[in-house]
Protein backbone atom coordinates (compact mmCIF):
# COMPACT_ATOMS: atom_id res chain seq x y z
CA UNK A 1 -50.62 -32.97 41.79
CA UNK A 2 -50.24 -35.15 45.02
CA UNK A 3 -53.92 -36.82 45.25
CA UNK A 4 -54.93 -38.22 48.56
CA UNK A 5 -57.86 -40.31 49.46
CA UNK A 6 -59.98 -40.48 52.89
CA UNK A 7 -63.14 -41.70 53.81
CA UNK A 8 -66.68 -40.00 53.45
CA UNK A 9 -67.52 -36.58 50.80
CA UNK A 10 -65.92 -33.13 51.05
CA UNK A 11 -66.18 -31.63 54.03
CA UNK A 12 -66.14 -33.94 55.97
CA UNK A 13 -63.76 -34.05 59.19
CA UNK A 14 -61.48 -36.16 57.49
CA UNK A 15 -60.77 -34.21 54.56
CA UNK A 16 -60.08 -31.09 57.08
CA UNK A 17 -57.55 -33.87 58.05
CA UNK A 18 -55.83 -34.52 55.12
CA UNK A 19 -55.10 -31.04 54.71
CA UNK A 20 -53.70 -30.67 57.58
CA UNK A 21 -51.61 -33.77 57.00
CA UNK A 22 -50.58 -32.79 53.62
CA UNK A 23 -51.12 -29.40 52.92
CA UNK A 24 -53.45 -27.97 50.93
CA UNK A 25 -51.75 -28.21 47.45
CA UNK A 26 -53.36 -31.33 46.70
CA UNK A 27 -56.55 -33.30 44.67
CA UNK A 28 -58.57 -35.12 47.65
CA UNK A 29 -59.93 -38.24 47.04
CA UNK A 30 -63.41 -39.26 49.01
CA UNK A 31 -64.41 -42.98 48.65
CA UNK A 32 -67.29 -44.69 50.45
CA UNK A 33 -65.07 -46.69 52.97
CA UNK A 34 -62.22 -46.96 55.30
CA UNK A 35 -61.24 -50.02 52.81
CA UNK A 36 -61.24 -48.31 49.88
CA UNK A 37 -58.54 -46.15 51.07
CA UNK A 38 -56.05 -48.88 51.70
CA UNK A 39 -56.82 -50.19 48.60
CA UNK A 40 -55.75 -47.19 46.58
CA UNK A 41 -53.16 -46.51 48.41
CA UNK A 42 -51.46 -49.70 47.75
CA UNK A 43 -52.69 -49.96 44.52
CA UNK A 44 -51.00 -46.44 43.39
CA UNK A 45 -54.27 -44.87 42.23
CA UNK A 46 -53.46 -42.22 44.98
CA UNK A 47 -50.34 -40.88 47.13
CA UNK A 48 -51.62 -41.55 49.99
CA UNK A 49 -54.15 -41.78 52.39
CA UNK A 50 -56.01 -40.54 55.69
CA UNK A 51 -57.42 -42.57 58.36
CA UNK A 52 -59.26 -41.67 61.59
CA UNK A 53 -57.91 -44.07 64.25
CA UNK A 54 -59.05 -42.92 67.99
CA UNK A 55 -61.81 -40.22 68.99
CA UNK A 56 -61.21 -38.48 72.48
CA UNK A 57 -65.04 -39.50 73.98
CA UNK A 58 -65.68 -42.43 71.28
CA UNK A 59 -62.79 -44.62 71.81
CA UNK A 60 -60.92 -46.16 69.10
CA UNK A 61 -61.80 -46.99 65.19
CA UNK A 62 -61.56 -50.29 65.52
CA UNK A 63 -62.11 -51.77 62.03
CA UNK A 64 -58.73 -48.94 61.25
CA UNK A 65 -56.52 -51.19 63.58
CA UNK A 66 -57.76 -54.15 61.90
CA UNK A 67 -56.87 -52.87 58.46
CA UNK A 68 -53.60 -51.54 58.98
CA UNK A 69 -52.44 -54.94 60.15
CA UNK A 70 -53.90 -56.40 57.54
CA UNK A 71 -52.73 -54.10 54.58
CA UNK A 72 -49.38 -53.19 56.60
CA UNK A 73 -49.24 -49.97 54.93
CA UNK A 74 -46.96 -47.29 56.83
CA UNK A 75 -47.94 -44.52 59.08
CA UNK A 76 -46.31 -41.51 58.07
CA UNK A 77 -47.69 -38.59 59.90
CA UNK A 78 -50.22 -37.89 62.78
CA UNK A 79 -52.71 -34.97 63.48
CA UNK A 80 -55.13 -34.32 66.28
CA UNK A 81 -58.51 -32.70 64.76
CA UNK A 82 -60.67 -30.64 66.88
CA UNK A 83 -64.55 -31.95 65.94
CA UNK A 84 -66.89 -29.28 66.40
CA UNK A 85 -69.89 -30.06 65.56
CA UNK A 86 -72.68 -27.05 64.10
CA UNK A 87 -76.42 -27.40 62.61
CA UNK A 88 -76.84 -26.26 59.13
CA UNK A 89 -79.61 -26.00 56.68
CA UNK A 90 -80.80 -24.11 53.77
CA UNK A 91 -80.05 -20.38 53.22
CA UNK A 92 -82.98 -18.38 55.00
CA UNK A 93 -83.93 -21.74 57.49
CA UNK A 94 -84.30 -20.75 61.40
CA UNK A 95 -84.08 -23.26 63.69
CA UNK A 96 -87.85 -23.42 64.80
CA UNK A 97 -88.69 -24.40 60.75
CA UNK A 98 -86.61 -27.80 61.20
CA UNK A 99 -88.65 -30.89 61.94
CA UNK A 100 -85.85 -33.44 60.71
CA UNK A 101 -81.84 -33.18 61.27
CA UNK A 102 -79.65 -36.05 60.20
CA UNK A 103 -76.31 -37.43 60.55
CA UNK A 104 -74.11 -39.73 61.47
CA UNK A 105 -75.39 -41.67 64.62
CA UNK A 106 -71.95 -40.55 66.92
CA UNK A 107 -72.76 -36.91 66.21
CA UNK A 108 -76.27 -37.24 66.62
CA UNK A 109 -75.46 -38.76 70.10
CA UNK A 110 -72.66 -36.10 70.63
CA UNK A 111 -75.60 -33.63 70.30
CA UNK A 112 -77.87 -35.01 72.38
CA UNK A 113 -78.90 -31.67 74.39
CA UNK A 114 -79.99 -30.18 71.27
CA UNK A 115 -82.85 -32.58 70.56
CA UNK A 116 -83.36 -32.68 74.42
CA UNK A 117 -84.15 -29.10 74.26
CA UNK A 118 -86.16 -29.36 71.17
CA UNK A 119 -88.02 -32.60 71.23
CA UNK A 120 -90.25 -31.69 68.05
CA UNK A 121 -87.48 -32.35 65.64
CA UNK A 122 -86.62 -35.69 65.02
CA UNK A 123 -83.38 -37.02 64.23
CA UNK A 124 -82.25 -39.37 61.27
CA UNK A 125 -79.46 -41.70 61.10
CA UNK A 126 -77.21 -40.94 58.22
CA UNK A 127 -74.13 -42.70 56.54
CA UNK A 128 -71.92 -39.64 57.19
CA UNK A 129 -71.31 -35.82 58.95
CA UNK A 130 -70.36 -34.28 55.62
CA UNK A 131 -72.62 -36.26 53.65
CA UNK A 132 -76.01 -35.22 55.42
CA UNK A 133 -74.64 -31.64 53.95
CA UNK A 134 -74.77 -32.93 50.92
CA UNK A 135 -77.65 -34.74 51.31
CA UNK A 136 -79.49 -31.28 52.18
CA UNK A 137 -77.96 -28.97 49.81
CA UNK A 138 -78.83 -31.52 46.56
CA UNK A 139 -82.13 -32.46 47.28
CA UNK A 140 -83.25 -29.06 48.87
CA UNK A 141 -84.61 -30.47 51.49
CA UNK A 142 -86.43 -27.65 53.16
CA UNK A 143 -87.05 -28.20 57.35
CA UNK A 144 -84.08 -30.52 57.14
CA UNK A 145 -81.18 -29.97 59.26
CA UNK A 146 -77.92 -31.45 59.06
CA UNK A 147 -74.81 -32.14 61.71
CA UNK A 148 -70.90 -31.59 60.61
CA UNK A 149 -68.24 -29.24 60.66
CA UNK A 150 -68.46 -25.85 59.85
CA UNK A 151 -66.61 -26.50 56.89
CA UNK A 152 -69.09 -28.75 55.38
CA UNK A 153 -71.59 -25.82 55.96
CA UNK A 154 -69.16 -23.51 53.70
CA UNK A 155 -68.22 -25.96 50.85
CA UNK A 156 -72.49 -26.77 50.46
CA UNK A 157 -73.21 -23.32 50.62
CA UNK A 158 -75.66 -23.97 53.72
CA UNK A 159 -76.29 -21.69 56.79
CA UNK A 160 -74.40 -22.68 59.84
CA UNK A 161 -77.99 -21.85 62.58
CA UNK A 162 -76.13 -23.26 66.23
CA UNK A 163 -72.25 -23.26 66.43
CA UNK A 164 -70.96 -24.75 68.83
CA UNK A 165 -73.67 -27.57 68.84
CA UNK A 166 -71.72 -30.88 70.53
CA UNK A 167 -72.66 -31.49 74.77
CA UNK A 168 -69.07 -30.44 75.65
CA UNK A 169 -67.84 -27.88 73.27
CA UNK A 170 -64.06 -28.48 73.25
CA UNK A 171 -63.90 -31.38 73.90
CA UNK A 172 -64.27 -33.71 70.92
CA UNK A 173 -60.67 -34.52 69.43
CA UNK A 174 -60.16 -37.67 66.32
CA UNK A 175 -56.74 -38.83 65.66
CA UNK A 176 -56.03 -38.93 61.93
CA UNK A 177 -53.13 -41.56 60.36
CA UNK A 178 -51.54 -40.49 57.25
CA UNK A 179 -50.24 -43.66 55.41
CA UNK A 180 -48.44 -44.21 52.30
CA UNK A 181 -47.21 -47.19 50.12
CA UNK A 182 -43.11 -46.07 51.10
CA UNK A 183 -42.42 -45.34 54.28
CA UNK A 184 -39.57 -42.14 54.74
CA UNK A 185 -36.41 -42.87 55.41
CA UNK A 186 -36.04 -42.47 59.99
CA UNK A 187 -32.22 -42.12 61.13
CA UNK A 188 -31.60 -42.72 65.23
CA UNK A 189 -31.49 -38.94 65.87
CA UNK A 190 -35.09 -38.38 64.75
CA UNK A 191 -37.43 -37.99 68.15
CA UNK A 192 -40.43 -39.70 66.76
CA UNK A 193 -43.47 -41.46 67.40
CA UNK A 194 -43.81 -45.30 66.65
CA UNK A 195 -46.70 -48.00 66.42
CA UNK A 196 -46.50 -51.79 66.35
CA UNK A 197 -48.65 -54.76 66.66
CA UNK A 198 -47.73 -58.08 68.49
CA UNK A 199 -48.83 -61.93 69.21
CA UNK A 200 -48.07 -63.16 72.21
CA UNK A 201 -46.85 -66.63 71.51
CA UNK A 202 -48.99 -68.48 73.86
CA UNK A 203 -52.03 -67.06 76.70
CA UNK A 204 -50.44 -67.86 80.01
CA UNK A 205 -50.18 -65.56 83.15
CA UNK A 206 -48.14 -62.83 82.67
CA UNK A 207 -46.77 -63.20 79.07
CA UNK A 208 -48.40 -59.66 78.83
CA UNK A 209 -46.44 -58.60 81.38
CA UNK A 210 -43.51 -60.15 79.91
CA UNK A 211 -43.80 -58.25 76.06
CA UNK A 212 -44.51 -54.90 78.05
CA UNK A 213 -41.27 -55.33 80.49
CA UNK A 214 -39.31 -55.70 77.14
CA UNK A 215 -40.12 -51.51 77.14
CA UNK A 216 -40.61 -51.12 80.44
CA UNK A 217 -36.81 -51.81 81.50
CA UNK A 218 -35.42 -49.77 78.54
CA UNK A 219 -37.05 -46.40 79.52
CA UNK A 220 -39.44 -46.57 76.48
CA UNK A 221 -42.43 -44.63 77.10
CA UNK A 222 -45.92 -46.57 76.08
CA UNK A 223 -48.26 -44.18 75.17
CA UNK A 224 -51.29 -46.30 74.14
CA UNK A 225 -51.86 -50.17 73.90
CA UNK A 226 -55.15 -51.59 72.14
CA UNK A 227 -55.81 -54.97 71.76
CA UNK A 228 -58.07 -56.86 68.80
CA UNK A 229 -59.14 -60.62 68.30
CA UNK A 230 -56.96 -61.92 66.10
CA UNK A 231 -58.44 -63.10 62.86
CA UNK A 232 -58.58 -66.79 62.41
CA UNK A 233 -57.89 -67.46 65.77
CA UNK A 234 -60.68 -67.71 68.45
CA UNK A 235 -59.63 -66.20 71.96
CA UNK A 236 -56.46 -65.02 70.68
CA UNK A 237 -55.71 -61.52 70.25
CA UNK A 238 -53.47 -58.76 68.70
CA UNK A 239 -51.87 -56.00 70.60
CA UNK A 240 -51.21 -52.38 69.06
CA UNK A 241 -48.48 -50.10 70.87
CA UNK A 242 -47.68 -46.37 70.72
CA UNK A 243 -44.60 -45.86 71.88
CA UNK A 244 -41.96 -42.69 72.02
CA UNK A 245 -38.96 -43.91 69.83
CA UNK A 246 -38.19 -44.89 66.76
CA UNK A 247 -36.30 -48.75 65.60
CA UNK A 248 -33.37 -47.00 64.04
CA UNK A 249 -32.33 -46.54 67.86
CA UNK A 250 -30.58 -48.88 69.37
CA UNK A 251 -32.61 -49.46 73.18
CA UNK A 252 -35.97 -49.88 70.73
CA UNK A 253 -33.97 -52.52 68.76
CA UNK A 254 -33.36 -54.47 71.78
CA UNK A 255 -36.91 -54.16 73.13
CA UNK A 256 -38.35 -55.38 69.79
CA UNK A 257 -35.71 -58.08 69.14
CA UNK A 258 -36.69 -59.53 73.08
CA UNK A 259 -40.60 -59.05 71.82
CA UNK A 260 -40.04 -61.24 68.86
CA UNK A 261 -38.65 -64.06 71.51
CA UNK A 262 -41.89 -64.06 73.21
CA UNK A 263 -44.17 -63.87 70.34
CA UNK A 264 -45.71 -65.59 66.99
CA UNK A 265 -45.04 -62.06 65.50
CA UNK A 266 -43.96 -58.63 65.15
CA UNK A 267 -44.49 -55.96 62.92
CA UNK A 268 -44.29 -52.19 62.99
CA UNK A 269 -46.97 -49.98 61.59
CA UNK A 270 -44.67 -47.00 60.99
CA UNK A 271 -43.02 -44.02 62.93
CA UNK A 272 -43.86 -39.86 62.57
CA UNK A 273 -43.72 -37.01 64.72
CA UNK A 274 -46.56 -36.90 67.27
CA UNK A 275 -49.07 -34.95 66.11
CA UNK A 276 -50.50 -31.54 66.93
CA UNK A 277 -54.02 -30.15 68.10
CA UNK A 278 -55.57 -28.46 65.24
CA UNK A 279 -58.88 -26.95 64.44
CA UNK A 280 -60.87 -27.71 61.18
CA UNK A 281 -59.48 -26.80 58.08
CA UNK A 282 -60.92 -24.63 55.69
């Protein structure tokens, strides 16, 4: 069976990910870090792997753009996960018994009405969403409430007591990479989805400019760019592009070819079909 790892215990958002991303006839794989999942990946011990890259109100997952560059392992696939957020506890636990809830510090924060509106609980910092379910559920921690998906709530066999929980319900959205050791094989015709990271070769006015013009005069539509200090050398930086295309066609061929005139490097992350909005997976 295809195994597949991600990063933090079941139930958490990124395992409603991977199913998502590669259906639901398959062994997942937790491990304790966003590392770890490269690792396995390259190293066979799994299929593949899942990797959250950009949160709607968070920003991006910064130490994910850093690792794909360095592991170059390719994207394969996309998905947009709805994060709704509930509080969960014990079977038989009402709200007004909690005097803790824990999770991870960006849910916490995401939830930040909640404790406004009931100052007598205090809240924890924990390692992980799904992990404060576990947390609860092993240790029976009675008054303790904990912050994840509803699916986390199911697969401890806690009580879900506020659904939605988050500030703005609805609004919450992580972008999941799937990544593999092989990438699949992309012909011209395929209307995909493509990411790449570049070095300008030197920091002078308008070299930006320059590398984004290579695009810019072939129609290519830039979707996101993200830049990152480029390791091992102070003050200069790496810049990650989304674009709509894929290099088996000919116009992105000629864009990257001019790129690689203008910079110390090139190198594409991978192409897949832009992902779709989806809710949590059970």
């Amino acid at each position: 069976m295809t195994s597949i790892a991600f990063q933090g215990r079941h139930g958490a958002y990124g395992e409603s990910a991977t199913l998502h991303l590669f259906g639901k006839n398959i062994t997942t794989v937790p491990v304790d870090s966003f590392d770890d999942v490269y690792r396995l990946v390259e190293s066979g011990a799994v299929d593949g792997g899942v990797i959250p890259i950009e949160n709607s109100t968070a920003g991006s997952i910064n130490d994910n753009y850093d690792l794909l560059l360095q592991w170059k392992l390719p994207i394969v696939s996309e998905v947009k996960l709805h994060i709704e957020h509930c509080l969960m506890a014990l079977p038989g636990t009402r709200i007004e018994d909690l005097h803790e809830v824990i999770s991870h510090p960006q849910a916490l924060a995401q939830c930040s009405d909640f404790f406004k509106a009931n100052p007598k609980i205090k809240r924890t910092a924990f390692f992980d969403t799904a992990g404060s379910g576990e947390e609860i559920a092993t240790k029976k921690l009675a008054g303790v409430g904990g912050i994840a998906s509803a699916f986390a709530a199911e697969y401890y066999g806690l009580s879900v007591l506020k659904y939605p929980l988050a500030n703005q319900p609805g609004a919450n959205f992580t972008r999941f990479f799937a990544i593999q050791k092989k990438a699949p094989t992309i012909d011209a015709s395929m209307h995909t989805k493509s990411s790449l990271a570049f070095a300008p070769q030197q920091n002078i006015a308008g070299i930006l400019y320059k590398c984004l013009g290579c695009f810019a005069t072939r129609n290519i539509d830039l979707v996101r760019i993200e830049s990152r200090p480029q390791a091992g050398s102070p003050w200069q930086y790496v810049f990650y592009l989304d674009y709509l295309g894929n290099p088996a066609q000919p116009h992105v061929q000629a864009a990257i070819a001019e790129l690689e005139t203008i910079s110390n490097f090139v190198i594409s992350l991978g192409s897949y079909i832009n992902g779709e909005d989806c809710a949590v997976e059970f």
